[in-house]
PDB file of N, CA and C in Angstrom:
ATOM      1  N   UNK A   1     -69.216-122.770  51.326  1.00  0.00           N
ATOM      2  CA  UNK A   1     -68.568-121.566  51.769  1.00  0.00           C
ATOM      3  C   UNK A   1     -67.300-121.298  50.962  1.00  0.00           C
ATOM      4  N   UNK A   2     -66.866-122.529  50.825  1.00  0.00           N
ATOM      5  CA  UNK A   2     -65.129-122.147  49.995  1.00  0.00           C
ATOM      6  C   UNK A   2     -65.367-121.863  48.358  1.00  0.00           C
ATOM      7  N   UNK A   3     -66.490-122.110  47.603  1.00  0.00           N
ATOM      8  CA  UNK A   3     -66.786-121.613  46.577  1.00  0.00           C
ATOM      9  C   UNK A   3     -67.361-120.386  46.702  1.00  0.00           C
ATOM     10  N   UNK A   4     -68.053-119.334  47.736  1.00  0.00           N
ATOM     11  CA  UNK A   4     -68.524-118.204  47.570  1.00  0.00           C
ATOM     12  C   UNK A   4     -67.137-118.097  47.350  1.00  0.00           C
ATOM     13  N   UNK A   5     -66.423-117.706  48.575  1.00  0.00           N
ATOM     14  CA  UNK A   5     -65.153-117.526  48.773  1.00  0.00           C
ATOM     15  C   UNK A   5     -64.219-117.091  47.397  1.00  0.00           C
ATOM     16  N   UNK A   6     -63.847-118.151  46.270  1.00  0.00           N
ATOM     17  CA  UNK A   6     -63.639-118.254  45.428  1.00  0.00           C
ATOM     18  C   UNK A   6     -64.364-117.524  44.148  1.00  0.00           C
ATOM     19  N   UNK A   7     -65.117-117.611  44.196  1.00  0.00           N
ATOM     20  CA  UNK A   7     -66.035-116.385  43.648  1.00  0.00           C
ATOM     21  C   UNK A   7     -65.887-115.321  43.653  1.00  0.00           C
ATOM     22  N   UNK A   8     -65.863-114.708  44.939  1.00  0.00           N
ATOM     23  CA  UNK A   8     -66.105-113.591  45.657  1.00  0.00           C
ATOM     24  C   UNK A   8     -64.542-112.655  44.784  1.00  0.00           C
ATOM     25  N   UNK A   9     -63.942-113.764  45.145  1.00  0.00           N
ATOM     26  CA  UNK A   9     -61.982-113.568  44.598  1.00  0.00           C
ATOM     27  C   UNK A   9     -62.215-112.984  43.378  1.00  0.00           C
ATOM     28  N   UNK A  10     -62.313-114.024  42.761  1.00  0.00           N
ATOM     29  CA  UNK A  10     -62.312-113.723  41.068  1.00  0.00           C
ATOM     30  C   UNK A  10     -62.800-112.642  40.403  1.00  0.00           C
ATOM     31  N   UNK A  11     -63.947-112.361  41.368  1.00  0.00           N
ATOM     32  CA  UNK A  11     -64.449-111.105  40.660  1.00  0.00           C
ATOM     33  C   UNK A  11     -64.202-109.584  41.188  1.00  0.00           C
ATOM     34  N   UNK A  12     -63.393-109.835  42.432  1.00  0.00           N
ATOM     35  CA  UNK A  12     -62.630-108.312  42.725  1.00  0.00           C
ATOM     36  C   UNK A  12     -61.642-108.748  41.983  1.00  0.00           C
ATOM     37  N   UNK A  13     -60.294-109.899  41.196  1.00  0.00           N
ATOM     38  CA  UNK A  13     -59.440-109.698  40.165  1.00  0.00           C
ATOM     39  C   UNK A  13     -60.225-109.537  39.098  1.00  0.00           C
ATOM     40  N   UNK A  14     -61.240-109.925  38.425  1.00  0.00           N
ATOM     41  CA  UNK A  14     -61.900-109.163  37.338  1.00  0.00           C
ATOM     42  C   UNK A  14     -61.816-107.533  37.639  1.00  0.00           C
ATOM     43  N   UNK A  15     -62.892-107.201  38.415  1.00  0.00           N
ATOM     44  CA  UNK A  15     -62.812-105.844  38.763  1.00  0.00           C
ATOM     45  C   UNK A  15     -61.629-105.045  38.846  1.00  0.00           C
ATOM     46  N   UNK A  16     -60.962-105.553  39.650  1.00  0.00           N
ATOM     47  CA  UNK A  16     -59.321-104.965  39.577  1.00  0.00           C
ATOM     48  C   UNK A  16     -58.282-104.679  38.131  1.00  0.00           C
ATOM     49  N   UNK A  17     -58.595-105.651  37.531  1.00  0.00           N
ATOM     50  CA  UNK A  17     -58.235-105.410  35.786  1.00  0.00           C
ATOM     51  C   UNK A  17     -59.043-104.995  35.436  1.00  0.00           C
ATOM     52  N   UNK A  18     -60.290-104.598  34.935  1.00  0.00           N
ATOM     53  CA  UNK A  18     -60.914-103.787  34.815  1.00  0.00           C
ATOM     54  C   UNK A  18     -60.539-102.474  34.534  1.00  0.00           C
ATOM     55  N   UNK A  19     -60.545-101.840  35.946  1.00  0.00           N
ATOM     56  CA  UNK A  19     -59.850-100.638  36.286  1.00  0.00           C
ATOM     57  C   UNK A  19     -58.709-100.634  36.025  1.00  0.00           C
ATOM     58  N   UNK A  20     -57.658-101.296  35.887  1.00  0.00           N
ATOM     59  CA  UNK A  20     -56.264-100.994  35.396  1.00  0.00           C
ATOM     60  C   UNK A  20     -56.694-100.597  34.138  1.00  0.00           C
ATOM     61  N   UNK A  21     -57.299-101.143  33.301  1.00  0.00           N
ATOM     62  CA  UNK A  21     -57.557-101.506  31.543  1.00  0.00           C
ATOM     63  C   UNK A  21     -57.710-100.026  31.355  1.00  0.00           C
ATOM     64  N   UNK A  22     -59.473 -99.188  31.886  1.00  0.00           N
ATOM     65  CA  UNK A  22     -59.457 -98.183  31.904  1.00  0.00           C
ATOM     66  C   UNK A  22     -59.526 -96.913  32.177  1.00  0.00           C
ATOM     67  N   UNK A  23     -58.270 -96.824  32.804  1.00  0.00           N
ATOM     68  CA  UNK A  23     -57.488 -96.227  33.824  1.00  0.00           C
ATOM     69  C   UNK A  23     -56.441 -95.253  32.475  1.00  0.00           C
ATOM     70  N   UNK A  24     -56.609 -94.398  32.138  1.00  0.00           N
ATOM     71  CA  UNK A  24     -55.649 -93.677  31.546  1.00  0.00           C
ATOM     72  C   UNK A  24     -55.532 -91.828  31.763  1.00  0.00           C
ATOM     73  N   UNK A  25     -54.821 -91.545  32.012  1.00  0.00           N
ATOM     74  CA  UNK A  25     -54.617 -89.765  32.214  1.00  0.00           C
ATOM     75  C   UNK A  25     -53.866 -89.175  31.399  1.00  0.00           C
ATOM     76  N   UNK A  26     -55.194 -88.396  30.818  1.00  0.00           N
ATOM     77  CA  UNK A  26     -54.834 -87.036  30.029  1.00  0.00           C
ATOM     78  C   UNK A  26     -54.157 -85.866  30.984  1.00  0.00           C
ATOM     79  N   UNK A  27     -52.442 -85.400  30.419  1.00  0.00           N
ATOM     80  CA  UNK A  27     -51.969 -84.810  31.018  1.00  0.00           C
ATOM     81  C   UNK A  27     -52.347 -83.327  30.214  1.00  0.00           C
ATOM     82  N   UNK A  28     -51.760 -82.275  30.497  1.00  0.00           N
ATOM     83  CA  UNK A  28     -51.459 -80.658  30.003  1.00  0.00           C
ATOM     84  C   UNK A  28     -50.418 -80.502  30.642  1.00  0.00           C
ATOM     85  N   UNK A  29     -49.306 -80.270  29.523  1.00  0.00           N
ATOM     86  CA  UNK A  29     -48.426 -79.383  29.600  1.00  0.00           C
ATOM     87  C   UNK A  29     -48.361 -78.130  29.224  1.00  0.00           C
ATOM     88  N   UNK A  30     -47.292 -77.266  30.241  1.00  0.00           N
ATOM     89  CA  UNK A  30     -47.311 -75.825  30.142  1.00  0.00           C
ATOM     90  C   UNK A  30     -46.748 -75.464  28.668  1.00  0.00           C
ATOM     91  N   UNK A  31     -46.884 -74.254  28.562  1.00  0.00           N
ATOM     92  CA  UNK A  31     -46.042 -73.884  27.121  1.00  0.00           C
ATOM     93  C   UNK A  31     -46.309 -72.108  27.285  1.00  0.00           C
ATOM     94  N   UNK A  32     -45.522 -71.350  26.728  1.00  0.00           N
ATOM     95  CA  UNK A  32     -45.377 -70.109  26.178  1.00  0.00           C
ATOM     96  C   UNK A  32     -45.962 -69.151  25.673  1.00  0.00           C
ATOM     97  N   UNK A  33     -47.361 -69.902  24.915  1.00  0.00           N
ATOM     98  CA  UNK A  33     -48.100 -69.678  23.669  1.00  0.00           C
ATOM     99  C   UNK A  33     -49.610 -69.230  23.885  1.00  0.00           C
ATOM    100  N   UNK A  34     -49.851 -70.307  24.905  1.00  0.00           N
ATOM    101  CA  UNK A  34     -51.224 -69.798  25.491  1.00  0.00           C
ATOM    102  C   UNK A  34     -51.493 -69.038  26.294  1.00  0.00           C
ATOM    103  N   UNK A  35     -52.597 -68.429  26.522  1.00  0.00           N
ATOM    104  CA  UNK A  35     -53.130 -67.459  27.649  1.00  0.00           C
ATOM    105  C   UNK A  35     -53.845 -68.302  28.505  1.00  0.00           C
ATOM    106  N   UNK A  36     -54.003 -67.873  29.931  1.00  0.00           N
ATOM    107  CA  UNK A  36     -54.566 -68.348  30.743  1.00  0.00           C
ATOM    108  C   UNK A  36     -56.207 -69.213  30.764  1.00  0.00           C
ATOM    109  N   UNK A  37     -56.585 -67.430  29.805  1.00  0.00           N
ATOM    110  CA  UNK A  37     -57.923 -67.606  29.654  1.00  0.00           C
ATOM    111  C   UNK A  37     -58.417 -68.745  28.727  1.00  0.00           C
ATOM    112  N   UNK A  38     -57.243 -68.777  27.676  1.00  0.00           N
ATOM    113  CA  UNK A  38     -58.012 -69.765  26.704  1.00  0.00           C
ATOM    114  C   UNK A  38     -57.923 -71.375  27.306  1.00  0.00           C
ATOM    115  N   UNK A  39     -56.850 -71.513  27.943  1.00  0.00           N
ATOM    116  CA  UNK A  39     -56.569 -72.883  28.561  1.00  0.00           C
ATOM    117  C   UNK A  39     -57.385 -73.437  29.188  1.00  0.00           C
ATOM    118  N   UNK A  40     -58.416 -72.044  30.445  1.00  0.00           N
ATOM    119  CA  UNK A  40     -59.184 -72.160  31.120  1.00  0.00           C
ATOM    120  C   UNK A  40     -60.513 -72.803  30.577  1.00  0.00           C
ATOM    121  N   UNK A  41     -60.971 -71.761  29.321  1.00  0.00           N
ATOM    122  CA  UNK A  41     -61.824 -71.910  28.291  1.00  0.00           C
ATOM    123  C   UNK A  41     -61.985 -73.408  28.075  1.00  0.00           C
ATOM    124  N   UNK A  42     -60.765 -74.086  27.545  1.00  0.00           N
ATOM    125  CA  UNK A  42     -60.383 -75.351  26.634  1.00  0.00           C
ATOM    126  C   UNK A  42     -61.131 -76.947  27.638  1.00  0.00           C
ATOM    127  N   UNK A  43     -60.535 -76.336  28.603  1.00  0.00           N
ATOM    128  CA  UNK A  43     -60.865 -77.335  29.829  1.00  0.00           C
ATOM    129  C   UNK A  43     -62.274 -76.969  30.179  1.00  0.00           C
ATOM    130  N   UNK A  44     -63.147 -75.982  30.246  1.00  0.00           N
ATOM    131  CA  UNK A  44     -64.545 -76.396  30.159  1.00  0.00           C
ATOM    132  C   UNK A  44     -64.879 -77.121  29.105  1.00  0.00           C
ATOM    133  N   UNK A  45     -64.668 -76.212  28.162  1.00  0.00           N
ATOM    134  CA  UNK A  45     -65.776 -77.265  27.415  1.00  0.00           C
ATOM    135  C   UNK A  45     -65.207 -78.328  26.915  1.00  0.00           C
ATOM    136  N   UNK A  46     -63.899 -78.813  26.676  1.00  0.00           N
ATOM    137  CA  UNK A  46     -63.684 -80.193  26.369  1.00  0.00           C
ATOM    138  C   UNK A  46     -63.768 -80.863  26.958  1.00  0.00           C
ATOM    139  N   UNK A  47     -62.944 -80.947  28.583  1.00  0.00           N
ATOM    140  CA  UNK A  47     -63.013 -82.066  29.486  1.00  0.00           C
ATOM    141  C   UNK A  47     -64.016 -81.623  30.433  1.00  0.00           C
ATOM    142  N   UNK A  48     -64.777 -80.790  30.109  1.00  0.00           N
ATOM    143  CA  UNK A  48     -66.080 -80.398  31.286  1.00  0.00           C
ATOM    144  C   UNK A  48     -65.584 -80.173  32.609  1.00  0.00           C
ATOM    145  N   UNK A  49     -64.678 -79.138  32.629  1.00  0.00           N
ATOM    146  CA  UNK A  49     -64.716 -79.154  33.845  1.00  0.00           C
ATOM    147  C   UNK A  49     -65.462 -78.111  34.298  1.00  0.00           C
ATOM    148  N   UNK A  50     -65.701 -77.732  35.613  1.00  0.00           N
ATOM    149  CA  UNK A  50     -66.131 -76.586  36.377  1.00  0.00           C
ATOM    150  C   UNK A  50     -65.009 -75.499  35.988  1.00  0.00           C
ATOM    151  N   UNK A  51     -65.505 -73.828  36.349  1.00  0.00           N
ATOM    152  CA  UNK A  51     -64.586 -73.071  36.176  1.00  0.00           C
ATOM    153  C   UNK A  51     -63.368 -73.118  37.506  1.00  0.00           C
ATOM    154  N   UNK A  52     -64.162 -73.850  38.675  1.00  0.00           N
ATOM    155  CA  UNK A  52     -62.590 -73.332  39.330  1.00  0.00           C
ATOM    156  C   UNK A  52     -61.571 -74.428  39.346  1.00  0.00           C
ATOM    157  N   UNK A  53     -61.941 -75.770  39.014  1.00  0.00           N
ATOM    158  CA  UNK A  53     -61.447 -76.652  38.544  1.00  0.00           C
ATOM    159  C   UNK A  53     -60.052 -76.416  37.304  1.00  0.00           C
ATOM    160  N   UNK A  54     -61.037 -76.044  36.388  1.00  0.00           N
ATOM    161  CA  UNK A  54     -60.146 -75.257  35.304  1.00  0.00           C
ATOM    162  C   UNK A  54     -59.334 -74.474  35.845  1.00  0.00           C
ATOM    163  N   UNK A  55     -59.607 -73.331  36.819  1.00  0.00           N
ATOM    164  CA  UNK A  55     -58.885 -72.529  36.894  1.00  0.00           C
ATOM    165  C   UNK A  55     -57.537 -73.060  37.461  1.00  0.00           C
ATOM    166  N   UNK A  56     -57.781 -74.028  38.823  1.00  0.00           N
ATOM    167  CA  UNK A  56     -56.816 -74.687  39.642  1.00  0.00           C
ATOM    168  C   UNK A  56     -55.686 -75.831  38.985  1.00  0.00           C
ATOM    169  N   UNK A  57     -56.342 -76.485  37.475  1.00  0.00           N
ATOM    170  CA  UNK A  57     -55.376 -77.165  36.702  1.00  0.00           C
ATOM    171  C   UNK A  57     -54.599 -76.016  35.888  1.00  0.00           C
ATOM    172  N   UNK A  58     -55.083 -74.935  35.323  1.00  0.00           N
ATOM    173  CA  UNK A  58     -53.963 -73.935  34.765  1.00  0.00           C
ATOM    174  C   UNK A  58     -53.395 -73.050  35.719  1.00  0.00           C
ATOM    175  N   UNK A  59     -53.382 -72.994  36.946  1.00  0.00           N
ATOM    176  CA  UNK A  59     -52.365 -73.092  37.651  1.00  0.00           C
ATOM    177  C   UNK A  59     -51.589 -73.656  37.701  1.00  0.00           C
ATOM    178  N   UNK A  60     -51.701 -74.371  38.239  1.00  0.00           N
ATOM    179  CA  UNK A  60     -50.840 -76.351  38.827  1.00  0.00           C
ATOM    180  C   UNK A  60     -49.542 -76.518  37.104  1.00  0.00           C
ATOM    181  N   UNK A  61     -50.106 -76.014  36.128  1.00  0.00           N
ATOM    182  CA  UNK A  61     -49.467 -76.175  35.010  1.00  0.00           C
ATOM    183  C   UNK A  61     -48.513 -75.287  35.139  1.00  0.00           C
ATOM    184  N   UNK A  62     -48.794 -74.329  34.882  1.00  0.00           N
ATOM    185  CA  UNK A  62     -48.066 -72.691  34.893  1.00  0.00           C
ATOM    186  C   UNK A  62     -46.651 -72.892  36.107  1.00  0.00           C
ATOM    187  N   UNK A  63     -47.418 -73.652  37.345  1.00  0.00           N
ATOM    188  CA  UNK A  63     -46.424 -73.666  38.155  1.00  0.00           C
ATOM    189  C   UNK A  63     -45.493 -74.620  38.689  1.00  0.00           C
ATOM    190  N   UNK A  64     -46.086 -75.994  37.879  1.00  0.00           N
ATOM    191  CA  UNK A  64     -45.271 -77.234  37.923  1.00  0.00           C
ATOM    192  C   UNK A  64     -44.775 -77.777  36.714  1.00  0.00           C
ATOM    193  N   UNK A  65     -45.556 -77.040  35.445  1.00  0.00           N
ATOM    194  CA  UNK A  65     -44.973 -77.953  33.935  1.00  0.00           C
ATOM    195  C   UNK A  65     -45.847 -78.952  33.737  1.00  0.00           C
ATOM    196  N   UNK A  66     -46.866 -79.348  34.278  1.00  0.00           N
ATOM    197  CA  UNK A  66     -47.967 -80.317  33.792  1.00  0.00           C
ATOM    198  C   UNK A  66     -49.296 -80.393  35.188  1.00  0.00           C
ATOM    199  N   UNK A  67     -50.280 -81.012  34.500  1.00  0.00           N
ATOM    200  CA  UNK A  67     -50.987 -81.065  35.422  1.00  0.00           C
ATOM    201  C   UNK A  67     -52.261 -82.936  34.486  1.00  0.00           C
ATOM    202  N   UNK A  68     -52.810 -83.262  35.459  1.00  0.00           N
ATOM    203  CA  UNK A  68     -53.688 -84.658  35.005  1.00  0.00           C
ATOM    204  C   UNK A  68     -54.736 -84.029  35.430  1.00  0.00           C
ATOM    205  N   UNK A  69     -55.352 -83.815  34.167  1.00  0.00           N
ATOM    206  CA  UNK A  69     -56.729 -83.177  34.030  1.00  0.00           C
ATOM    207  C   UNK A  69     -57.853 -83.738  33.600  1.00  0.00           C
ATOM    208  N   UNK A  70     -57.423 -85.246  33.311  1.00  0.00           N
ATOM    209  CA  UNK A  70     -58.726 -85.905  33.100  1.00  0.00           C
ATOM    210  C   UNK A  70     -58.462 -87.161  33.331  1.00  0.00           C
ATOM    211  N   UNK A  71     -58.919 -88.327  34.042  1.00  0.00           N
ATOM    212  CA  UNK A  71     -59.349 -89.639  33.999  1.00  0.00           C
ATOM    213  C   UNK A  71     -59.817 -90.718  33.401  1.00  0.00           C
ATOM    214  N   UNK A  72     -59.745 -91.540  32.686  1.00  0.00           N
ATOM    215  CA  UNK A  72     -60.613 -92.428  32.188  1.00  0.00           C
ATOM    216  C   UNK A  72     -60.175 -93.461  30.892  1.00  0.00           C
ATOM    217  N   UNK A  73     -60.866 -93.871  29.939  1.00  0.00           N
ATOM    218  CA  UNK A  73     -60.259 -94.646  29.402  1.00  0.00           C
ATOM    219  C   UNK A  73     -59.513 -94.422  28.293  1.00  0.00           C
ATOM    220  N   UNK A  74     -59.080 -94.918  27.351  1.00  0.00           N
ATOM    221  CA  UNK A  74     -58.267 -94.806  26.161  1.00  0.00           C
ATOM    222  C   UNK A  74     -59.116 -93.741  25.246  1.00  0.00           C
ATOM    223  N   UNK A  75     -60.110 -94.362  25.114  1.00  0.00           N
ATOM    224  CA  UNK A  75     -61.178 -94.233  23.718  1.00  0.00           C
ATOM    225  C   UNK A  75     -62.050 -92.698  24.328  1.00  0.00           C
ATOM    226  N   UNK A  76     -61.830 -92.971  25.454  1.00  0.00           N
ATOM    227  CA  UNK A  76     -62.976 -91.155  26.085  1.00  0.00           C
ATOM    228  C   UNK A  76     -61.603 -90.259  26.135  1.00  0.00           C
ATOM    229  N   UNK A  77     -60.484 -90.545  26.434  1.00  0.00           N
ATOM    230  CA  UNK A  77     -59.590 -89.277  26.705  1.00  0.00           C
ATOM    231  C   UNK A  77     -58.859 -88.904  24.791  1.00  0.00           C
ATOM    232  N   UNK A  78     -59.153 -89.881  24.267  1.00  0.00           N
ATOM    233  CA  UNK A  78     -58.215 -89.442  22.764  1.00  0.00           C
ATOM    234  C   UNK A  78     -59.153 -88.344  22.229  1.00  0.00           C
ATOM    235  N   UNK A  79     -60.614 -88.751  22.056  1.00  0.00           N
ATOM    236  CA  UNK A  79     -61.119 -87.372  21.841  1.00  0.00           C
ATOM    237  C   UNK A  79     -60.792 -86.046  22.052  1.00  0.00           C
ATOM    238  N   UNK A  80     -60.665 -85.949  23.812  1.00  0.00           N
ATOM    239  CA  UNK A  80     -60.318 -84.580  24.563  1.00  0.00           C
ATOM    240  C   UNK A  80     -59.002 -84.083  23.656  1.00  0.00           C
ATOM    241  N   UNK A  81     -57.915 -85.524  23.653  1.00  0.00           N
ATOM    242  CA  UNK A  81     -56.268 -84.756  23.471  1.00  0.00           C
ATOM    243  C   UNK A  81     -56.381 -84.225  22.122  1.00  0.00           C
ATOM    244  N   UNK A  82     -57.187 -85.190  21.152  1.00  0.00           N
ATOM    245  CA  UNK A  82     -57.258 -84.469  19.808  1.00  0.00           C
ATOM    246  C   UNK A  82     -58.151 -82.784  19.739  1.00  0.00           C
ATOM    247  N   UNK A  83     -59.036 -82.866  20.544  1.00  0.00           N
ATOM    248  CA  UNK A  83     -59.650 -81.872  20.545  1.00  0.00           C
ATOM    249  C   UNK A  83     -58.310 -80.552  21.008  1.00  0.00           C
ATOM    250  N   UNK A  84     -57.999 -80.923  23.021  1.00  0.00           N
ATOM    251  CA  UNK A  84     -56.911 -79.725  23.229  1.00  0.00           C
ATOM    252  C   UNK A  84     -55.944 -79.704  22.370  1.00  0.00           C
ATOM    253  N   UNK A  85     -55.499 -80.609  21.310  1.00  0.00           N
ATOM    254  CA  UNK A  85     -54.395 -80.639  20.859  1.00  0.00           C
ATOM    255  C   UNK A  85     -54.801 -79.061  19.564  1.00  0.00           C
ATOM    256  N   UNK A  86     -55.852 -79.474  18.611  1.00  0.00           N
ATOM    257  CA  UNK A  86     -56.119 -78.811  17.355  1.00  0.00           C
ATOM    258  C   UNK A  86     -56.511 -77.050  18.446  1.00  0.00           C
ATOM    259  N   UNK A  87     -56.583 -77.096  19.314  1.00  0.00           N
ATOM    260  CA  UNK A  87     -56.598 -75.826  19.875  1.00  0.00           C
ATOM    261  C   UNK A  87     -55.133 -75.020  20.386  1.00  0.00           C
ATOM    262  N   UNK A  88     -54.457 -75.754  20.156  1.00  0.00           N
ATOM    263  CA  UNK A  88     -52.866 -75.234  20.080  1.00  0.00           C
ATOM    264  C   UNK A  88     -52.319 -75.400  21.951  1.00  0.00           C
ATOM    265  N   UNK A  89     -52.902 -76.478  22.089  1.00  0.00           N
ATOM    266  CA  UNK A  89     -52.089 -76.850  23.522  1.00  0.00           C
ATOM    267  C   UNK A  89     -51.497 -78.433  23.860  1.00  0.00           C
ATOM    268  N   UNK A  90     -50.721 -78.436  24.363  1.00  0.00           N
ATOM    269  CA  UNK A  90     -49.653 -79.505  24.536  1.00  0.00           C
ATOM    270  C   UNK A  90     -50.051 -80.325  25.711  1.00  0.00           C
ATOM    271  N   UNK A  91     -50.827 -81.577  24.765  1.00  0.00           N
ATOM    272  CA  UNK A  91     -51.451 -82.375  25.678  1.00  0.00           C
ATOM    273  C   UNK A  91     -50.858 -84.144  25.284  1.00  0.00           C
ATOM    274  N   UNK A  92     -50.800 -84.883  26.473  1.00  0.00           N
ATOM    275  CA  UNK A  92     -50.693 -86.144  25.840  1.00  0.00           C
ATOM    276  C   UNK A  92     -51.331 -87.569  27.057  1.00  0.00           C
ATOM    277  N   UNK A  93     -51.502 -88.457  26.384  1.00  0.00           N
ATOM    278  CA  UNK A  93     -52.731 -89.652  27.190  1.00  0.00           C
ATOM    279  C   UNK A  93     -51.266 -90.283  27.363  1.00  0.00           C
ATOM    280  N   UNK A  94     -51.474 -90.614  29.172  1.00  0.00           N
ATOM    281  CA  UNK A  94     -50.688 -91.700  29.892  1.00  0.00           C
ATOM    282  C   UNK A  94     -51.334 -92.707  30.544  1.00  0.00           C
TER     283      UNK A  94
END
């Protein structure tokens, strides 16, 4: 019993680092430059979102100065930022 036990442990702290490891958020910041529509645009098809999804993060931007619009690891969100980035919006991975 005290080795399941022990087991059992180790591998929710595996699991648990795990998820810390890749655990990273792509933010959007607001800026001046863009239009609604294209921001909206940007966030379908890069980070896939739904349209009202999209719509509700370029809000949240517009009206707070940033918004976390995507989840996940290092290597899946650098794509997105390079992608929103070469589209002229102010994005960065935390």
């Amino acid at each position: 019993m005290i080795k399941f036990s022990q087991q059992t442990e180790t591998q929710s702290e595996s699991i648990s680092l795990e998820l810390l490891i890749d655990q990273f958020t792509l933010v959007l910041y607001n800026d001046e430059v863009n239009t609604f529509d294209h921001v909206i645009n940007c966030l379908i098809r890069i980070c896939r979102h739904e349209l009202m999804e999209a719509e509700q993060c370029t809000w949240i931007v517009h009206v707070n100065g940033k918004c976390k619009v995507r989840n996940g690891s290092f290597e899946e969100l650098e794509g997105m930022c390079n992608q929103l980035m070469n589209e002229g919006l102010s994005v960065k991975i935390e």
